[in-house]
N, C-alpha and C. Protein backbone atom coordinates (compact mmCIF):
# COMPACT_ATOMS: atom_id res chain seq x y z
N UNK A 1 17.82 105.37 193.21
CA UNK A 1 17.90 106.79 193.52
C UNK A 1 17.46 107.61 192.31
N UNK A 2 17.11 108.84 193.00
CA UNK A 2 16.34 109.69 191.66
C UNK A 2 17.79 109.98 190.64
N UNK A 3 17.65 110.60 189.72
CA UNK A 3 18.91 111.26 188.75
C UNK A 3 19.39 112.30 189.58
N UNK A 4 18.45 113.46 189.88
CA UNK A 4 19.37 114.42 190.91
C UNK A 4 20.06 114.38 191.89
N UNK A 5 19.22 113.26 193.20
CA UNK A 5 20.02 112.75 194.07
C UNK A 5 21.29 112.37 193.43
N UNK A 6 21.24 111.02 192.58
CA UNK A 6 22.70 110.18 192.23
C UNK A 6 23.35 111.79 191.70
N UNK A 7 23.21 112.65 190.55
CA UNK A 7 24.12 113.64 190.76
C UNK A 7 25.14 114.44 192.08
N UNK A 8 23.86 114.76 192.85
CA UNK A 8 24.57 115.53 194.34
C UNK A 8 25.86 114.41 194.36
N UNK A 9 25.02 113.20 195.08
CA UNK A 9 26.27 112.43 195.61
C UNK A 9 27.64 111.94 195.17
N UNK A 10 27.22 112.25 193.24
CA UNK A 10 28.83 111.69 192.93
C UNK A 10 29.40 113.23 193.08
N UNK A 11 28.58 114.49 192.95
CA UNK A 11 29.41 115.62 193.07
C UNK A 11 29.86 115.69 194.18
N UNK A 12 29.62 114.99 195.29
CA UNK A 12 29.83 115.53 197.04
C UNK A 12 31.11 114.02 196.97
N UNK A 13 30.97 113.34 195.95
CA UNK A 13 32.64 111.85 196.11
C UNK A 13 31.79 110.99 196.93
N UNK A 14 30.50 111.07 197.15
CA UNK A 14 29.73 109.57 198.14
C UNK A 14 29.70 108.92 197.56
N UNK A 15 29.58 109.04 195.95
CA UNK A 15 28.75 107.78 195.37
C UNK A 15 29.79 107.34 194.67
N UNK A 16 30.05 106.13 194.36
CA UNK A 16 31.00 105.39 193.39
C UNK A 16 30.40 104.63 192.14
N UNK A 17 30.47 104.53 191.21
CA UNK A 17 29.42 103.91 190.15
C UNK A 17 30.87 102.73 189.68
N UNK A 18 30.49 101.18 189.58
CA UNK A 18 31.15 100.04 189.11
C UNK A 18 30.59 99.86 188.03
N UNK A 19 31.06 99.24 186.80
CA UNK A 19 30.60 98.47 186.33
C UNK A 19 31.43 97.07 186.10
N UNK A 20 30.21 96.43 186.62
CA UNK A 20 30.77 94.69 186.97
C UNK A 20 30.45 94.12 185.47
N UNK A 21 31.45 92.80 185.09
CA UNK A 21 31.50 92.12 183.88
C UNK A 21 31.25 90.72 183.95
N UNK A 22 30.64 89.85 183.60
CA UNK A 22 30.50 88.62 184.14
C UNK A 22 30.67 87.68 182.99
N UNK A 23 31.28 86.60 182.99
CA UNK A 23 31.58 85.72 181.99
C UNK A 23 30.99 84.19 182.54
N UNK A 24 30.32 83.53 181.39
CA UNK A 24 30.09 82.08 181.57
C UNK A 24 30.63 81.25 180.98
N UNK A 25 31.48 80.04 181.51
CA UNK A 25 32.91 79.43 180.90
C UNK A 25 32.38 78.12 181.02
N UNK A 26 31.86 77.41 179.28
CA UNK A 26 31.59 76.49 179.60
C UNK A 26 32.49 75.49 179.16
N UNK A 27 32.41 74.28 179.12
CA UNK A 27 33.33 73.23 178.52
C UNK A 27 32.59 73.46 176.61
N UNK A 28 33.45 72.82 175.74
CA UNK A 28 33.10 73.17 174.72
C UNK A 28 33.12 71.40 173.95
N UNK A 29 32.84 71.58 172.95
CA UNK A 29 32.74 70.21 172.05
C UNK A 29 34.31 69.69 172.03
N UNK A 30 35.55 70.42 171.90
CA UNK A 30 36.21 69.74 171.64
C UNK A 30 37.54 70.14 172.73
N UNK A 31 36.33 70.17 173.39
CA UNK A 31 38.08 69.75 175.18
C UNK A 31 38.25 68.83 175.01
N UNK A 32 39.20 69.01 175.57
CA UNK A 32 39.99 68.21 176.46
C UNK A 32 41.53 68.51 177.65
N UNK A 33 41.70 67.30 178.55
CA UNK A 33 42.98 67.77 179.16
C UNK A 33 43.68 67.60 178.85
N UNK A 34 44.48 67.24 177.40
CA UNK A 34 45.48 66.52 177.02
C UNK A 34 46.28 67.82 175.54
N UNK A 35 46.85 68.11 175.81
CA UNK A 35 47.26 69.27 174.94
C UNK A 35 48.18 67.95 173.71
N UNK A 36 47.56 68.36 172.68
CA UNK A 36 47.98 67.91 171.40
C UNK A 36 48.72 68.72 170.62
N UNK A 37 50.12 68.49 170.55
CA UNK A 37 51.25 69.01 169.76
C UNK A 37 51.24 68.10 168.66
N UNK A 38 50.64 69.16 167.30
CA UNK A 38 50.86 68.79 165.73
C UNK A 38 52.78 68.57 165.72
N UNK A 39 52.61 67.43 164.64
CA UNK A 39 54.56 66.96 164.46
C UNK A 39 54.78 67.80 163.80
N UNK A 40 55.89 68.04 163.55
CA UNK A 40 57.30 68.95 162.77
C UNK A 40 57.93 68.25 161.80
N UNK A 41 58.30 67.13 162.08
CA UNK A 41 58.71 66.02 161.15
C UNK A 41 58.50 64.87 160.67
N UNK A 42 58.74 64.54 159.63
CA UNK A 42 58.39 63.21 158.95
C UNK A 42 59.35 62.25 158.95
N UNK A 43 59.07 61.55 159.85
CA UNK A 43 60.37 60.09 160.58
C UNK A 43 60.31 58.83 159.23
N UNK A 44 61.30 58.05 159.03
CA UNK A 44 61.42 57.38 157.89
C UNK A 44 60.35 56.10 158.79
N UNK A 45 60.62 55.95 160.12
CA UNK A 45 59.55 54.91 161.05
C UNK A 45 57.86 55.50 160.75
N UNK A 46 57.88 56.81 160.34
CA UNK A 46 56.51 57.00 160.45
C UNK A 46 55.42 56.42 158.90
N UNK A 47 56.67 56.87 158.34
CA UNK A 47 56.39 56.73 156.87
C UNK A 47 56.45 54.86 156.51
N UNK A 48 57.57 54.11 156.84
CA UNK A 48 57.12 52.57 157.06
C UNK A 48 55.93 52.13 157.80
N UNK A 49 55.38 52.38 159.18
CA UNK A 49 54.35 52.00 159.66
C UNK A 49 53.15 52.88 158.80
N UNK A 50 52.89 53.87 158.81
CA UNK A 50 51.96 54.72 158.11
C UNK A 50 50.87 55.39 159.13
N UNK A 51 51.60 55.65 159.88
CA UNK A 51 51.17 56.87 160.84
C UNK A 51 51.23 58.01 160.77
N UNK A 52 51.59 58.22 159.78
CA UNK A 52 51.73 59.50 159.14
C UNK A 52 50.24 59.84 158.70
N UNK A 53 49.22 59.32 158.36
CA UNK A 53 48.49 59.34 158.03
C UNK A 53 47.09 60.10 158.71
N UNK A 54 47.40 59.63 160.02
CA UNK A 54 46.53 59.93 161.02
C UNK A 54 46.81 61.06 162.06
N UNK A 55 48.08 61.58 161.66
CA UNK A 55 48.63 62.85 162.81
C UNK A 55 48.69 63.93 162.30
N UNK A 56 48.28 64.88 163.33
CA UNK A 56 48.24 66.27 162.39
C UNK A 56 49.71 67.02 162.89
N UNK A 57 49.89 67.32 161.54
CA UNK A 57 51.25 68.21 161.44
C UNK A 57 51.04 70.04 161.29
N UNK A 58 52.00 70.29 161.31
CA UNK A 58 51.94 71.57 161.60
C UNK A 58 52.30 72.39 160.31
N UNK A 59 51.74 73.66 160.17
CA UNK A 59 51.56 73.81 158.28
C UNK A 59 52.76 74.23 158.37
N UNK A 60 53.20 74.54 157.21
CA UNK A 60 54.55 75.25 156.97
C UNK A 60 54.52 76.73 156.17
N UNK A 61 55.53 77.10 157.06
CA UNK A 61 55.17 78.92 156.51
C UNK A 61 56.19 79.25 154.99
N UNK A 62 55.51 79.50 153.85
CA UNK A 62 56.34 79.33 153.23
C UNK A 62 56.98 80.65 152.73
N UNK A 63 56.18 81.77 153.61
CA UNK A 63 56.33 82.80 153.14
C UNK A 63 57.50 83.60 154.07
N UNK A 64 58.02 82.72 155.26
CA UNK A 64 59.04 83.54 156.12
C UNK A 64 60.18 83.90 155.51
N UNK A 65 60.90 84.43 156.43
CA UNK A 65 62.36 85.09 155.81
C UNK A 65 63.21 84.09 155.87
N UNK A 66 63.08 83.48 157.53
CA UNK A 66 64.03 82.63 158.19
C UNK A 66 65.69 83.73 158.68
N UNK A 67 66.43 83.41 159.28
CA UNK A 67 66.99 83.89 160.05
C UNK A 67 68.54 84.66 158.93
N UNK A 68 68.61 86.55 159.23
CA UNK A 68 69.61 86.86 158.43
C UNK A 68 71.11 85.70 158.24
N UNK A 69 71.35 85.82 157.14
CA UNK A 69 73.08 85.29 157.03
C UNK A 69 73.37 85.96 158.08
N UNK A 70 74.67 84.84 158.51
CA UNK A 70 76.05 86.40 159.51
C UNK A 70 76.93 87.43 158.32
N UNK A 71 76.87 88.40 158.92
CA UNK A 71 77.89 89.04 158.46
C UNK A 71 79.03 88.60 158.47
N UNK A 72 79.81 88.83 157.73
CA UNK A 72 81.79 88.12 157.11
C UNK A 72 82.32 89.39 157.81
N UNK A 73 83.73 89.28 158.15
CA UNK A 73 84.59 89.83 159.18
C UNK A 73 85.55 90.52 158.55
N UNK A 74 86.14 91.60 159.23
CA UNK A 74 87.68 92.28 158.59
C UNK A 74 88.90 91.44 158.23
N UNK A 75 89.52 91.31 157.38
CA UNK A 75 90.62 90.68 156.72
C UNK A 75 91.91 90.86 158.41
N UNK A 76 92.46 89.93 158.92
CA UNK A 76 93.21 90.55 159.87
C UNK A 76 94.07 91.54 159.37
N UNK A 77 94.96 91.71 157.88
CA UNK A 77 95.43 92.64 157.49
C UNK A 77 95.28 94.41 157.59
N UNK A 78 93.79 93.96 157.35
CA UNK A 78 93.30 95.43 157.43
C UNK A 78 92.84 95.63 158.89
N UNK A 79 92.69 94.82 160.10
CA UNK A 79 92.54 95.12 161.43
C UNK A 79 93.97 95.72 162.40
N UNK A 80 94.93 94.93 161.68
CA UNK A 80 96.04 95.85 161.93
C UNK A 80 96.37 97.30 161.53
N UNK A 81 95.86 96.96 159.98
CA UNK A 81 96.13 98.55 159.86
C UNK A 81 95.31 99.42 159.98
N UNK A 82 93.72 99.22 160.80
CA UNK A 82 93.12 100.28 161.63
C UNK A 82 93.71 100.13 162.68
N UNK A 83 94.31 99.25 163.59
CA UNK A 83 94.75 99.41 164.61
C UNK A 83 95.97 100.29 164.92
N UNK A 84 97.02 100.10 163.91
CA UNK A 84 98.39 100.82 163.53
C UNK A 84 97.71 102.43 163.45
N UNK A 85 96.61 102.68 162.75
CA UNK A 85 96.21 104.03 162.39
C UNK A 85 96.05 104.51 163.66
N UNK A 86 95.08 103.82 163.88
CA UNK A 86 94.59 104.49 165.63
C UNK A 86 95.72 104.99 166.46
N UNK A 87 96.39 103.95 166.50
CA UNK A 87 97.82 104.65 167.27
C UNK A 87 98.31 105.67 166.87
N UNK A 88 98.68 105.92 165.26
CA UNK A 88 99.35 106.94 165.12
C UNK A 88 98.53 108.39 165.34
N UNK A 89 96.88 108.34 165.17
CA UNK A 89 96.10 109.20 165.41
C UNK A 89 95.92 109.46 166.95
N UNK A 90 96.04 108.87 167.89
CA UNK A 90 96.45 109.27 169.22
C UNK A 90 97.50 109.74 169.81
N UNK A 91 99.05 109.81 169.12
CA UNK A 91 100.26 110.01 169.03
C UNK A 91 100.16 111.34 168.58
N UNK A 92 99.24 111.96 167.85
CA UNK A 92 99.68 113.20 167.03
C UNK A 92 99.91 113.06 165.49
């Protein structure tokens, strides 16, 4: 269609303009179907046979935080005596 035509028609809502995306998905050098999970640990069996040698492990982050301490708790002493308070502050 000319440019003016395609104008009228998207001004009049006839015309709809798509744009389509197309992808080509090929197999690559190093498929496969078998999903390979790198180890986590070093077994004292791995390290006698020496298979350790040949498996890939998984790096280690050395830069994480790793998970906060817990916080430590009120003395029960002093939970009574916010509790004792409270009362007397609802009492008047």
């Amino acid at each position: 269609l000319p440019e003016r035509d395609r104008a009228e028609l998207k001004r009049r809502k006839l015309l709809l303009e798509v744009t389509l995306k197309s992808y080509w998905i090929r197999k690559g050098s190093a498929f496969s179907t078998a999903v390979a999970r790198p180890e986590t640990e070093l077994t004292p069996e791995m390290i006698s046979t020496g298979s350790w040698r040949r498996l890939p492990f998984k790096p280690y982050n050395f830069s994480s935080l790793g998970l906060p301490p817990a916080c430590g708790h009120l003395h029960p002493l002093l939970k009574v005596r916010s509790e004792l308070r409270q009362i007397f502050l609802e009492m008047g």
